[in-house]
N, C-alpha and C. Protein backbone atom coordinates (compact mmCIF):
# COMPACT_ATOMS: atom_id res chain seq x y z
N UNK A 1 66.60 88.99 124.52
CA UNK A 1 67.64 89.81 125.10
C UNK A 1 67.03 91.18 125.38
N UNK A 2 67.62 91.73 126.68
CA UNK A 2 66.72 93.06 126.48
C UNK A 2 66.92 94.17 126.23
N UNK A 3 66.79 95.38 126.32
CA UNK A 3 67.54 96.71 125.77
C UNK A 3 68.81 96.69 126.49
N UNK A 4 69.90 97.29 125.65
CA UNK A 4 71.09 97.34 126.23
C UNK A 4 72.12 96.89 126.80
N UNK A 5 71.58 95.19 126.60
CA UNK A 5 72.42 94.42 126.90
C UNK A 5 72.92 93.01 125.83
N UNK A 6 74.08 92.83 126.14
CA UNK A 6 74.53 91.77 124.63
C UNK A 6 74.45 90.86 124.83
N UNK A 7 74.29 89.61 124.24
CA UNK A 7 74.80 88.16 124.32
C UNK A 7 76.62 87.98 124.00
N UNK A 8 77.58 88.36 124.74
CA UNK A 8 78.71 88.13 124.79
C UNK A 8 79.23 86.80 123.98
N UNK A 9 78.69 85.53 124.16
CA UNK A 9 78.75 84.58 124.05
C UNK A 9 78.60 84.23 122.76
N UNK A 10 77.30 84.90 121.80
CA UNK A 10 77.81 84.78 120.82
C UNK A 10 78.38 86.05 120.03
N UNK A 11 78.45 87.19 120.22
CA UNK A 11 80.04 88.03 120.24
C UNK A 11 80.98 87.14 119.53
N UNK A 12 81.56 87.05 121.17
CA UNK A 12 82.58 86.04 121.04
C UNK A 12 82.49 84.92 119.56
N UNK A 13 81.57 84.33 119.63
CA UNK A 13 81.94 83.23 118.73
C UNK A 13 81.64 84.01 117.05
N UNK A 14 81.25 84.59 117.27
CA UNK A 14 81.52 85.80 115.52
C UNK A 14 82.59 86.02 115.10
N UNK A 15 83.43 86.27 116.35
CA UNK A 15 84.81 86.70 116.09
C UNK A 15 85.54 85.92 115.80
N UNK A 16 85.45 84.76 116.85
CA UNK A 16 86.21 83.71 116.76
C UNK A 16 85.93 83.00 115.42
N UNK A 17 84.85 82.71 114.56
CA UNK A 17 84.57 81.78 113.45
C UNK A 17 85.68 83.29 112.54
N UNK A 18 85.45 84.32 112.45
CA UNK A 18 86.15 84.86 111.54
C UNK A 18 87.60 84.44 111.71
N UNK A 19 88.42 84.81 113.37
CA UNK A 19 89.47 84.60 112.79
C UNK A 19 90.06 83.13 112.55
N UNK A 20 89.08 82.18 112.71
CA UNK A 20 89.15 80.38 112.40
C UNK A 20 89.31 80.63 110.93
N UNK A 21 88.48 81.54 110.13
CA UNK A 21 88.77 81.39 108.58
C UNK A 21 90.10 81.88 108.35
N UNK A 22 90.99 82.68 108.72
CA UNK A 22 91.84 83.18 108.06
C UNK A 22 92.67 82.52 107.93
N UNK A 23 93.35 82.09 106.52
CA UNK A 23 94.44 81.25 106.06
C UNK A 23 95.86 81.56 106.86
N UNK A 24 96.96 80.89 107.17
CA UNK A 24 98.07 81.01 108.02
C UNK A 24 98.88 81.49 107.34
N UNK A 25 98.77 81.91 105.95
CA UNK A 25 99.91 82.42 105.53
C UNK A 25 99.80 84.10 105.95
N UNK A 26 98.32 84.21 106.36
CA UNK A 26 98.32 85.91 107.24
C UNK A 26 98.35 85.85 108.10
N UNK A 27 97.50 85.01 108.77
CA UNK A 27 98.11 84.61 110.23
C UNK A 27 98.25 83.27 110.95
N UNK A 28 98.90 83.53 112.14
CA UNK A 28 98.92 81.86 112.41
C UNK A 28 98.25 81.33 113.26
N UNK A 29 97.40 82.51 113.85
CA UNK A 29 96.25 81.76 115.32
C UNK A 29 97.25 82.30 116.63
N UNK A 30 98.60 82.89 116.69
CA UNK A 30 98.81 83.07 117.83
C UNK A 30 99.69 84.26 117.87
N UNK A 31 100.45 84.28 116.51
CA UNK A 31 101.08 85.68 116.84
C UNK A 31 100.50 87.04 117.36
N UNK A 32 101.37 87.98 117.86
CA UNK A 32 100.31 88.97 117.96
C UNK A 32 101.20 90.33 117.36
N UNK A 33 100.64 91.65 117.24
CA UNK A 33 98.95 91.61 117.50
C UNK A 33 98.57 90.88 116.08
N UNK A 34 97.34 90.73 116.31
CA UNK A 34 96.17 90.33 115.21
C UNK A 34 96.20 91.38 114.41
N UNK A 35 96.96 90.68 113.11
CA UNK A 35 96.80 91.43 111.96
C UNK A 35 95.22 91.99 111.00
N UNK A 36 94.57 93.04 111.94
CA UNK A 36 93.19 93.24 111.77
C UNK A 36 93.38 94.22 110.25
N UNK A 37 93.79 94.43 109.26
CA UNK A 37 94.15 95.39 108.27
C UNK A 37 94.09 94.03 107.03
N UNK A 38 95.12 93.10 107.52
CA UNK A 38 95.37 92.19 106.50
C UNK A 38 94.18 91.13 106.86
N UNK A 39 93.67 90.75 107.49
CA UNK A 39 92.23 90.10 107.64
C UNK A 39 91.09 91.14 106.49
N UNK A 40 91.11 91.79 107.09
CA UNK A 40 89.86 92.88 106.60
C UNK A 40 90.33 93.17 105.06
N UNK A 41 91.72 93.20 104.63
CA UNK A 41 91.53 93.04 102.90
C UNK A 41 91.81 91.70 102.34
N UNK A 42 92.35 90.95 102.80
CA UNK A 42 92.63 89.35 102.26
C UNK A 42 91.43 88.99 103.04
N UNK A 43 90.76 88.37 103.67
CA UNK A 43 89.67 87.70 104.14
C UNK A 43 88.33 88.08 104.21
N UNK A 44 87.60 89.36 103.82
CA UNK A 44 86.25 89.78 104.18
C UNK A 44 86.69 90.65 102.68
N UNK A 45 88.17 91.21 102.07
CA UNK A 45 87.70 91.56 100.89
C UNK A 45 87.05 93.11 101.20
N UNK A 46 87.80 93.91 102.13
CA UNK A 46 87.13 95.37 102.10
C UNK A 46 88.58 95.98 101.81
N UNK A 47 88.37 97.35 101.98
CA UNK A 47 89.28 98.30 101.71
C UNK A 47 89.24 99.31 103.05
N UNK A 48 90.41 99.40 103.57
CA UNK A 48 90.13 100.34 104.76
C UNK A 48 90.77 101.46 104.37
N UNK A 49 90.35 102.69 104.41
CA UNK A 49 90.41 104.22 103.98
C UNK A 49 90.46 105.52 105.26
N UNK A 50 92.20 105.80 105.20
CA UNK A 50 91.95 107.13 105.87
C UNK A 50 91.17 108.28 105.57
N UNK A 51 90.04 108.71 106.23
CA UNK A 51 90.03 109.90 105.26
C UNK A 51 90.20 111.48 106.17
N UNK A 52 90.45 112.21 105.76
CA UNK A 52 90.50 113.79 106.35
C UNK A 52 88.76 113.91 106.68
N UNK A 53 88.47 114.13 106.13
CA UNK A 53 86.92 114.72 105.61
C UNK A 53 85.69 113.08 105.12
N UNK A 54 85.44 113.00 106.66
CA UNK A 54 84.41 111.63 106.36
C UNK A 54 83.23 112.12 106.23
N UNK A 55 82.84 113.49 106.09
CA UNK A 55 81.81 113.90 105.22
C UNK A 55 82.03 113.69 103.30
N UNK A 56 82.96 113.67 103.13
CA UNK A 56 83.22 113.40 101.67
C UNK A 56 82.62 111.41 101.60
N UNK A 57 82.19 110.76 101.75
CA UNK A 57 81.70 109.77 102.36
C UNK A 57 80.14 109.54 101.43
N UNK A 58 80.73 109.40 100.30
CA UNK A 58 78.65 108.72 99.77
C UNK A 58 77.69 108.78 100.92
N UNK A 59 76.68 110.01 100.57
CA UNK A 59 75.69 109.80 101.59
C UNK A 59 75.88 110.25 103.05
N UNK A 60 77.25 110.73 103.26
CA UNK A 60 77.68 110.88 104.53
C UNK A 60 77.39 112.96 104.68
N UNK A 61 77.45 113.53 103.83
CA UNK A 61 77.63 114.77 103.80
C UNK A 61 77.32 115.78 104.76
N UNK A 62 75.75 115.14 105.71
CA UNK A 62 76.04 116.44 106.70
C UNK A 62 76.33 116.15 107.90
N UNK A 63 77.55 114.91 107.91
CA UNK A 63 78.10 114.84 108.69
C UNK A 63 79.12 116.25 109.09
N UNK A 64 79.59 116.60 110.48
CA UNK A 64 80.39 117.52 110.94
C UNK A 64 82.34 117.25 111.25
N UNK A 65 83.16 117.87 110.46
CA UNK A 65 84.19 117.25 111.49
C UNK A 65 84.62 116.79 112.81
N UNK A 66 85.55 115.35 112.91
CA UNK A 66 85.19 114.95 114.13
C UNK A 66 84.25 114.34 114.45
N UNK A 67 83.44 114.31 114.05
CA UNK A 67 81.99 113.69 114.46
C UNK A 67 82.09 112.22 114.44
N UNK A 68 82.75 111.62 113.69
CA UNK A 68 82.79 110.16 113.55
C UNK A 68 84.12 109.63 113.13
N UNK A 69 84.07 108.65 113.94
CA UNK A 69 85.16 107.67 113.85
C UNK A 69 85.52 106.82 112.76
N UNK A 70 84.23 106.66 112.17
CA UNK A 70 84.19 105.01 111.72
C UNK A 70 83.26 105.12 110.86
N UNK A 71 82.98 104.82 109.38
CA UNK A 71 81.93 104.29 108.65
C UNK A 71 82.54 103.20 107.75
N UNK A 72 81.14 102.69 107.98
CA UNK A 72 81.25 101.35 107.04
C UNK A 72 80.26 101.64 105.76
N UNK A 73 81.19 101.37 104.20
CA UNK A 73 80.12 101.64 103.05
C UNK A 73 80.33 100.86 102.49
N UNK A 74 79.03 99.58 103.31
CA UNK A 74 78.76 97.73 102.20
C UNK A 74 78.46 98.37 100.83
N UNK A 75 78.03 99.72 100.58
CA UNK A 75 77.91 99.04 99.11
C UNK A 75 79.13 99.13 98.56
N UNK A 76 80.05 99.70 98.74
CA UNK A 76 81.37 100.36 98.13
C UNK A 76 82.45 99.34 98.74
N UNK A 77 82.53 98.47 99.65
CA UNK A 77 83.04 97.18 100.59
C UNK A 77 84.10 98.12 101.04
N UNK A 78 83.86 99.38 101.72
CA UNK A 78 84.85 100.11 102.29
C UNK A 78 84.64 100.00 103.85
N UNK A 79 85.75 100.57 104.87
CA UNK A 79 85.70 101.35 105.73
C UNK A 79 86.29 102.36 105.68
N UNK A 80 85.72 103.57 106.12
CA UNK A 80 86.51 104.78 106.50
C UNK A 80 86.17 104.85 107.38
N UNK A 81 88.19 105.58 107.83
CA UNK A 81 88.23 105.63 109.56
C UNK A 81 89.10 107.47 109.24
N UNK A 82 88.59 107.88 110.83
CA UNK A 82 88.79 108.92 110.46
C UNK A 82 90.62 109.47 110.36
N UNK A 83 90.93 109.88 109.37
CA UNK A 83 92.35 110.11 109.43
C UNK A 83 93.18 110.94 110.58
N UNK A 84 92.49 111.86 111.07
CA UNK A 84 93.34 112.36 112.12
C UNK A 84 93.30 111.53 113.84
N UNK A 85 92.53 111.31 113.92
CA UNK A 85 92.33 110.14 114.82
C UNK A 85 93.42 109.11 115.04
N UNK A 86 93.44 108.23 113.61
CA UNK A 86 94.32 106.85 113.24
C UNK A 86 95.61 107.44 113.52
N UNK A 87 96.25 108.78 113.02
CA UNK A 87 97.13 109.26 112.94
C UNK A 87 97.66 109.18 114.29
N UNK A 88 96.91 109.91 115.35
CA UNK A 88 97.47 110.31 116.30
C UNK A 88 97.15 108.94 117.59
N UNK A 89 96.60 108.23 117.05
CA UNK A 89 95.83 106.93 118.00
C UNK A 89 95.91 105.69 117.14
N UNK A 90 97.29 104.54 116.89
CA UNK A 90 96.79 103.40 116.07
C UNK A 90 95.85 102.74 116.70
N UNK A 91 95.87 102.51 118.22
CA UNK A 91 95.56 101.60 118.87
C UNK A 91 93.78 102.22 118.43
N UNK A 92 93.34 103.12 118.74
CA UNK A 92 92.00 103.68 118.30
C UNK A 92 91.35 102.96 117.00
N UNK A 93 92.84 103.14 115.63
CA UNK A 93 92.26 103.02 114.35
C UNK A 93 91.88 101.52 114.33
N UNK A 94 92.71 100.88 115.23
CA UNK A 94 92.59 99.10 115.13
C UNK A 94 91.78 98.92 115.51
N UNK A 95 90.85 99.30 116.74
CA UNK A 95 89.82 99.31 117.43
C UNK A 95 88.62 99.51 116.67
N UNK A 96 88.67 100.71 115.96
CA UNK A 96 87.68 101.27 114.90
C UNK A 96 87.35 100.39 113.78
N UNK A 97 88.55 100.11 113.05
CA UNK A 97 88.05 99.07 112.09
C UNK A 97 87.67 97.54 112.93
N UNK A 98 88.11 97.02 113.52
CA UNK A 98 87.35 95.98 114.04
C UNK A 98 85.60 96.20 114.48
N UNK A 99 85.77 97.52 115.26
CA UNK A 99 84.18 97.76 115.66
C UNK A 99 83.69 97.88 114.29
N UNK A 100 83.73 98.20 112.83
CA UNK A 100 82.88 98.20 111.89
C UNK A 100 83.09 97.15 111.27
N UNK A 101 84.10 96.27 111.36
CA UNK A 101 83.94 94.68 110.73
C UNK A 101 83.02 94.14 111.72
N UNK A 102 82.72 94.28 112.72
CA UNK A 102 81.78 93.58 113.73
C UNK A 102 80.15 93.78 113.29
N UNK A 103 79.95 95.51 112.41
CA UNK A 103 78.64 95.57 112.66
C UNK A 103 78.71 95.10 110.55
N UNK A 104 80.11 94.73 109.94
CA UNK A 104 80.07 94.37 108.35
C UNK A 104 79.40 92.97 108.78
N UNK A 105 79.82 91.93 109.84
CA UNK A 105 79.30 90.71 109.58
C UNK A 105 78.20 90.59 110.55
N UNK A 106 78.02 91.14 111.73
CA UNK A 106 76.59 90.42 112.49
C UNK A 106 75.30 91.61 111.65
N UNK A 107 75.92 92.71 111.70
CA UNK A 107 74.89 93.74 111.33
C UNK A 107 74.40 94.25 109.75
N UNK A 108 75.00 94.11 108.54
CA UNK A 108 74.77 94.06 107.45
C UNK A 108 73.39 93.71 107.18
N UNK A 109 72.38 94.56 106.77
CA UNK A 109 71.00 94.35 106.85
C UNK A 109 70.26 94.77 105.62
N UNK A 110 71.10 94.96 104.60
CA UNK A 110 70.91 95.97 103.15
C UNK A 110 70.88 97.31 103.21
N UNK A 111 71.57 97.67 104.68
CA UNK A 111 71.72 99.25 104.24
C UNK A 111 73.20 99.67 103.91
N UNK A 112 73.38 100.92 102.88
CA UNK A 112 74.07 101.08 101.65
C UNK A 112 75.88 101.33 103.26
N UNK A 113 75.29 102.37 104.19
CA UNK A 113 76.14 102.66 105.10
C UNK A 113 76.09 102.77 106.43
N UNK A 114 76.52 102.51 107.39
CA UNK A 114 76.89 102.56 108.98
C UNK A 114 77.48 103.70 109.08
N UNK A 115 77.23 104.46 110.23
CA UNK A 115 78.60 105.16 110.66
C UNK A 115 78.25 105.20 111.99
N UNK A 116 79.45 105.04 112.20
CA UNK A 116 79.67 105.36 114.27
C UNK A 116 79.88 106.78 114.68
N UNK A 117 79.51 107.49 115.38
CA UNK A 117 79.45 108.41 115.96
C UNK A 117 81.01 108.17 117.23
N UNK A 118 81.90 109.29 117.34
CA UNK A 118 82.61 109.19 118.36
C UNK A 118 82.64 108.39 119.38
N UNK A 119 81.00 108.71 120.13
CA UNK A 119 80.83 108.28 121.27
C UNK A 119 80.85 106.53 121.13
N UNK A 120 80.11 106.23 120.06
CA UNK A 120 79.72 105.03 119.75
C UNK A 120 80.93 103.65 119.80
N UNK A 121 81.97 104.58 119.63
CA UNK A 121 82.92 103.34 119.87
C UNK A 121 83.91 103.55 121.07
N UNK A 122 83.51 102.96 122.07
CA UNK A 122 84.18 103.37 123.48
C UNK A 122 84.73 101.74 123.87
N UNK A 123 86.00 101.94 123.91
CA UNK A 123 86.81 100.94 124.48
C UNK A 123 86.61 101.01 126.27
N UNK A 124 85.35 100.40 126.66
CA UNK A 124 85.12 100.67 128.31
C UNK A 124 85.77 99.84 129.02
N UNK A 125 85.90 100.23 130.21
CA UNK A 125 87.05 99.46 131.19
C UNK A 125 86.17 98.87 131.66
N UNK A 126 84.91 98.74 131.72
CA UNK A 126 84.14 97.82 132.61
C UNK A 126 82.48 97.94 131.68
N UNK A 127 82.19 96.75 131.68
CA UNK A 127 80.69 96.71 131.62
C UNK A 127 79.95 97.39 132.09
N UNK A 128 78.91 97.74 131.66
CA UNK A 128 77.79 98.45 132.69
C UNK A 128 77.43 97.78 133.94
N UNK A 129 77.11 97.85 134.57
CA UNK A 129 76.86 97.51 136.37
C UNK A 129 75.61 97.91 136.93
N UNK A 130 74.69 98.44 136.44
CA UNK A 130 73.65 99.14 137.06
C UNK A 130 72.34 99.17 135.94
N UNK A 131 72.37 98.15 135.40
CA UNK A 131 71.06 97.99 134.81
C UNK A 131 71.35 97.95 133.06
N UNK A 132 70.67 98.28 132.16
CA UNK A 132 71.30 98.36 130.36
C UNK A 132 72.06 99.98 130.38
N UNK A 133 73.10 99.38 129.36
CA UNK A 133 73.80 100.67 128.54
C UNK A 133 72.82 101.37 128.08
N UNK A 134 73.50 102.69 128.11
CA UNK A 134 71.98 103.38 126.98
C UNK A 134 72.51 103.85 125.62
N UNK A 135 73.79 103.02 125.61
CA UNK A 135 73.97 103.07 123.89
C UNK A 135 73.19 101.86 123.15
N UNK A 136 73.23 101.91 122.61
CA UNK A 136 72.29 100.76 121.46
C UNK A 136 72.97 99.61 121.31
N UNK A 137 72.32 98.58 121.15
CA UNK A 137 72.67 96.99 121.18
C UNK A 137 73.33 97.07 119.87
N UNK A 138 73.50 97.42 118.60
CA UNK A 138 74.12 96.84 117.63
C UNK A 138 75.60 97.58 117.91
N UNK A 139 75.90 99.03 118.54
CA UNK A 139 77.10 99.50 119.19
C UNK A 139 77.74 99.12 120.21
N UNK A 140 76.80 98.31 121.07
CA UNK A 140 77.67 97.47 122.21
C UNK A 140 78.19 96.00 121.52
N UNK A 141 77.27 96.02 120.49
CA UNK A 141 77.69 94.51 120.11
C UNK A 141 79.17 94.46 119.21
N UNK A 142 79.55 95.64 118.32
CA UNK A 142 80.03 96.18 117.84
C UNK A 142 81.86 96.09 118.20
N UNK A 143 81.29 96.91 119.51
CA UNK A 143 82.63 97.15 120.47
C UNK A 143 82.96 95.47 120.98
N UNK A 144 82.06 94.95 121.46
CA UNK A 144 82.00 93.57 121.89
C UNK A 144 83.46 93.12 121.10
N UNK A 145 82.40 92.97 119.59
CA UNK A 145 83.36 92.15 118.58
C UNK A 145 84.69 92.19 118.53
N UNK A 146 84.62 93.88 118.21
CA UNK A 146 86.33 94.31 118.17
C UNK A 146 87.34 93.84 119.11
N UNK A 147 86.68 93.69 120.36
CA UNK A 147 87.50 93.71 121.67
C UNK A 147 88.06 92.27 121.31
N UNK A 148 87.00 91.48 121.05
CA UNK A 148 87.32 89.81 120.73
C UNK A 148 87.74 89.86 119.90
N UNK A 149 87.62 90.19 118.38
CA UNK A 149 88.53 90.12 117.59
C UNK A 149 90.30 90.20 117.40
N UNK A 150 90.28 91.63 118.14
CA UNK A 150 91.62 92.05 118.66
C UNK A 150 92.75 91.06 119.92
N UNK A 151 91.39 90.93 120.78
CA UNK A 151 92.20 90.18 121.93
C UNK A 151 91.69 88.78 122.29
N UNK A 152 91.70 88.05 120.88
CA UNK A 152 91.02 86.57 121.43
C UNK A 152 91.76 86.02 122.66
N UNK A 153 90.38 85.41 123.41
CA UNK A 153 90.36 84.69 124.51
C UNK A 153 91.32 83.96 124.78
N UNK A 154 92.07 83.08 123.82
CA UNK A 154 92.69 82.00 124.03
C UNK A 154 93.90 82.99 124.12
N UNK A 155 94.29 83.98 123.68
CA UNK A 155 95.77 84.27 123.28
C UNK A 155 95.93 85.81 125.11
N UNK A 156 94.46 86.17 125.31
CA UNK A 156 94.41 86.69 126.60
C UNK A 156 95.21 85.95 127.41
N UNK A 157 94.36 84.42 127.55
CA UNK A 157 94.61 83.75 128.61
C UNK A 157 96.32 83.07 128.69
N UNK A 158 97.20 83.12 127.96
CA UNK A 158 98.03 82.49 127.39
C UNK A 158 98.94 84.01 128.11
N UNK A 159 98.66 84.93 127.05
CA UNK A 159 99.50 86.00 127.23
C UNK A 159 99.64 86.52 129.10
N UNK A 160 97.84 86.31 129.65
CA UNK A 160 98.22 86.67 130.85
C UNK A 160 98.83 86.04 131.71
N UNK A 161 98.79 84.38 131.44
CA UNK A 161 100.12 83.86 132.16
C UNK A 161 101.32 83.68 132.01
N UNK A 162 101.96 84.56 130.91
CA UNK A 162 102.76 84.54 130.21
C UNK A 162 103.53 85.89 131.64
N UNK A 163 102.61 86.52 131.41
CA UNK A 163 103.05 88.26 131.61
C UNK A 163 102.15 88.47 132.86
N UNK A 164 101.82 88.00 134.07
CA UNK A 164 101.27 88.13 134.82
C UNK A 164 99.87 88.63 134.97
N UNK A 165 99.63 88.96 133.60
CA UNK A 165 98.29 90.18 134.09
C UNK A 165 98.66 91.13 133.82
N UNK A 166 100.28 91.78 133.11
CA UNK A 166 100.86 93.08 133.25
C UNK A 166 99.98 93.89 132.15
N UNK A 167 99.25 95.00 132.60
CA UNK A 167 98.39 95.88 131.81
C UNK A 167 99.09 96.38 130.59
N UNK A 168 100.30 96.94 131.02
CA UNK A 168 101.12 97.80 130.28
C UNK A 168 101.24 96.51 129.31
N UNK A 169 102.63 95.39 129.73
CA UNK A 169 102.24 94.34 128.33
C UNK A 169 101.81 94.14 127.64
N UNK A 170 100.24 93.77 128.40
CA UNK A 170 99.61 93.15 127.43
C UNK A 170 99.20 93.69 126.56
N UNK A 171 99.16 95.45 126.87
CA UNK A 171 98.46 96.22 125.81
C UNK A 171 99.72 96.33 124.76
N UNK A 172 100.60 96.16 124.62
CA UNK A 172 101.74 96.55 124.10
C UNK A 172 101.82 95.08 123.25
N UNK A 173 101.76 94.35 123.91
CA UNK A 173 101.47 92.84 122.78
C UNK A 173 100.09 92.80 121.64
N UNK A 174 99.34 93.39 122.10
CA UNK A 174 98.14 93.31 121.57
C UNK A 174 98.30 94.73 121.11
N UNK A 175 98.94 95.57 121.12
CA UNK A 175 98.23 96.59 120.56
C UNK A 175 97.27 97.39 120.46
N UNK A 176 96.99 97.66 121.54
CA UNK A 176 95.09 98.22 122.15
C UNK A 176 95.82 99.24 123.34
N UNK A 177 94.26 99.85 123.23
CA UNK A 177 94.75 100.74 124.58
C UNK A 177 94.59 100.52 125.71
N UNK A 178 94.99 101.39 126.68
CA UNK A 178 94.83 101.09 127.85
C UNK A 178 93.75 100.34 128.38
N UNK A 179 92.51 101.32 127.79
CA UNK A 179 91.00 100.93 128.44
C UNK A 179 90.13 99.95 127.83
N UNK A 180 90.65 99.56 126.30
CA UNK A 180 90.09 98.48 125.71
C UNK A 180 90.83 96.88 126.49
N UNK A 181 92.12 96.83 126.79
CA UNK A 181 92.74 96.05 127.62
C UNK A 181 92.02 95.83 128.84
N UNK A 182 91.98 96.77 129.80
CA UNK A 182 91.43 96.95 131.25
C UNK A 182 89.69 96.09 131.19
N UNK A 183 89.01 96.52 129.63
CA UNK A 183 87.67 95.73 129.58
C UNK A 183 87.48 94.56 129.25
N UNK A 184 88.80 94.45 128.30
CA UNK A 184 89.12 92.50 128.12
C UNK A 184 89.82 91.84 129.17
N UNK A 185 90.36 92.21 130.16
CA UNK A 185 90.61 91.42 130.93
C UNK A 185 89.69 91.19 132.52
N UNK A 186 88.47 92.30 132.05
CA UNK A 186 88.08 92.43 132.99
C UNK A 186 86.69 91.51 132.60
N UNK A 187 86.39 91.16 131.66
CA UNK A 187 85.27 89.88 130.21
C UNK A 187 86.04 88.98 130.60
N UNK A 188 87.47 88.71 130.20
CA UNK A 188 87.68 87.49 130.13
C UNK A 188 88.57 87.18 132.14
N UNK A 189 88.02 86.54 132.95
CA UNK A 189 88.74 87.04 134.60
C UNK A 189 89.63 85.90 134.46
């Protein structure tokens, strides 16, 4: 694979084997949205954490406010997402923790913590078009996940013939934003 570009395909199927594990008494495979909170503490067994100050963060310290969205701390089986963010953006915080359950199961490599940088988690309306991203493959892969996680394929395709394709809907069924919607339907045609 070469710089900056993902294997979608198996993305996709990361996501999909996770949400194949989750027992039906959390979910049932079709309701929506995808209960990504109750997966991530009943099924993977983490703890997701608002925090004010994600410099307070083991190891995180000279981090700056604002600066990050998202850390993941495998050794501590946490995520912290940033609290003022989640606050003012669910659709963001859902996004966020999925993008760091994405890099808890493909990317977990024995290091103690992850963190995403702002930029790093961008719900894009479109793929790149003009050669590799010049964000990094484990952050595109990342976003990948979330997007699939959040908006599996089967329940896209279902919902968009359900609802025509309606943007506004579907984001409103799913729970995502505008531009994470606009990039899954623009992955899945």
């Amino acid at each position: 694979m070469e710089s900056g570009t993902v294997d979608t395909g198996w993305v996709e199927r990361q996501a999909y084997d996770l949400l194949s594990s989750v027992p039906e008494f959390i979910w049932d495979g079709e309701s929506l949205p995808v209960p990504v909170d109750e997966i991530v503490d009943n099924v993977l067994g983490l703890k997701v954490r608002l925090a004010e100050d994600m410099s307070r963060a083991p190891g995180c310290e000279d981090l700056r406010p604002g600066e990050v969205s998202g850390l993941l701390l495998t050794h501590l089986g946490e995520i912290w997402v940033d609290a003022a963010e989640a606050e003012q953006w669910d659709t963001r915080r859902r996004f966020t923790v999925g993008h760091e359950v994405g890099h808890y199961l493909i990317h977990r490599d024995g290091r103690s913590r992850i963190f995403c940088r702002n930029v790093d988690i961008v719900e894009d309306e479109e793929p790149p078009r003009n050669g590799p991203s010049p964000k990094p493959v484990p952050e595109l892969e990342a976003d990948a996940f979330a997007a699939a996680l959040l908006m599996p394929e089967h329940l896209i395709r279902a919902e968009g013939e359900r609802c025509g394709r309606n943007l506004e809907t579907m984001k409103q069924r799913f729970n995502c934003s505008h531009k994470a919607m606009k990039y899954r339907l623009h992955v899945i045609h």
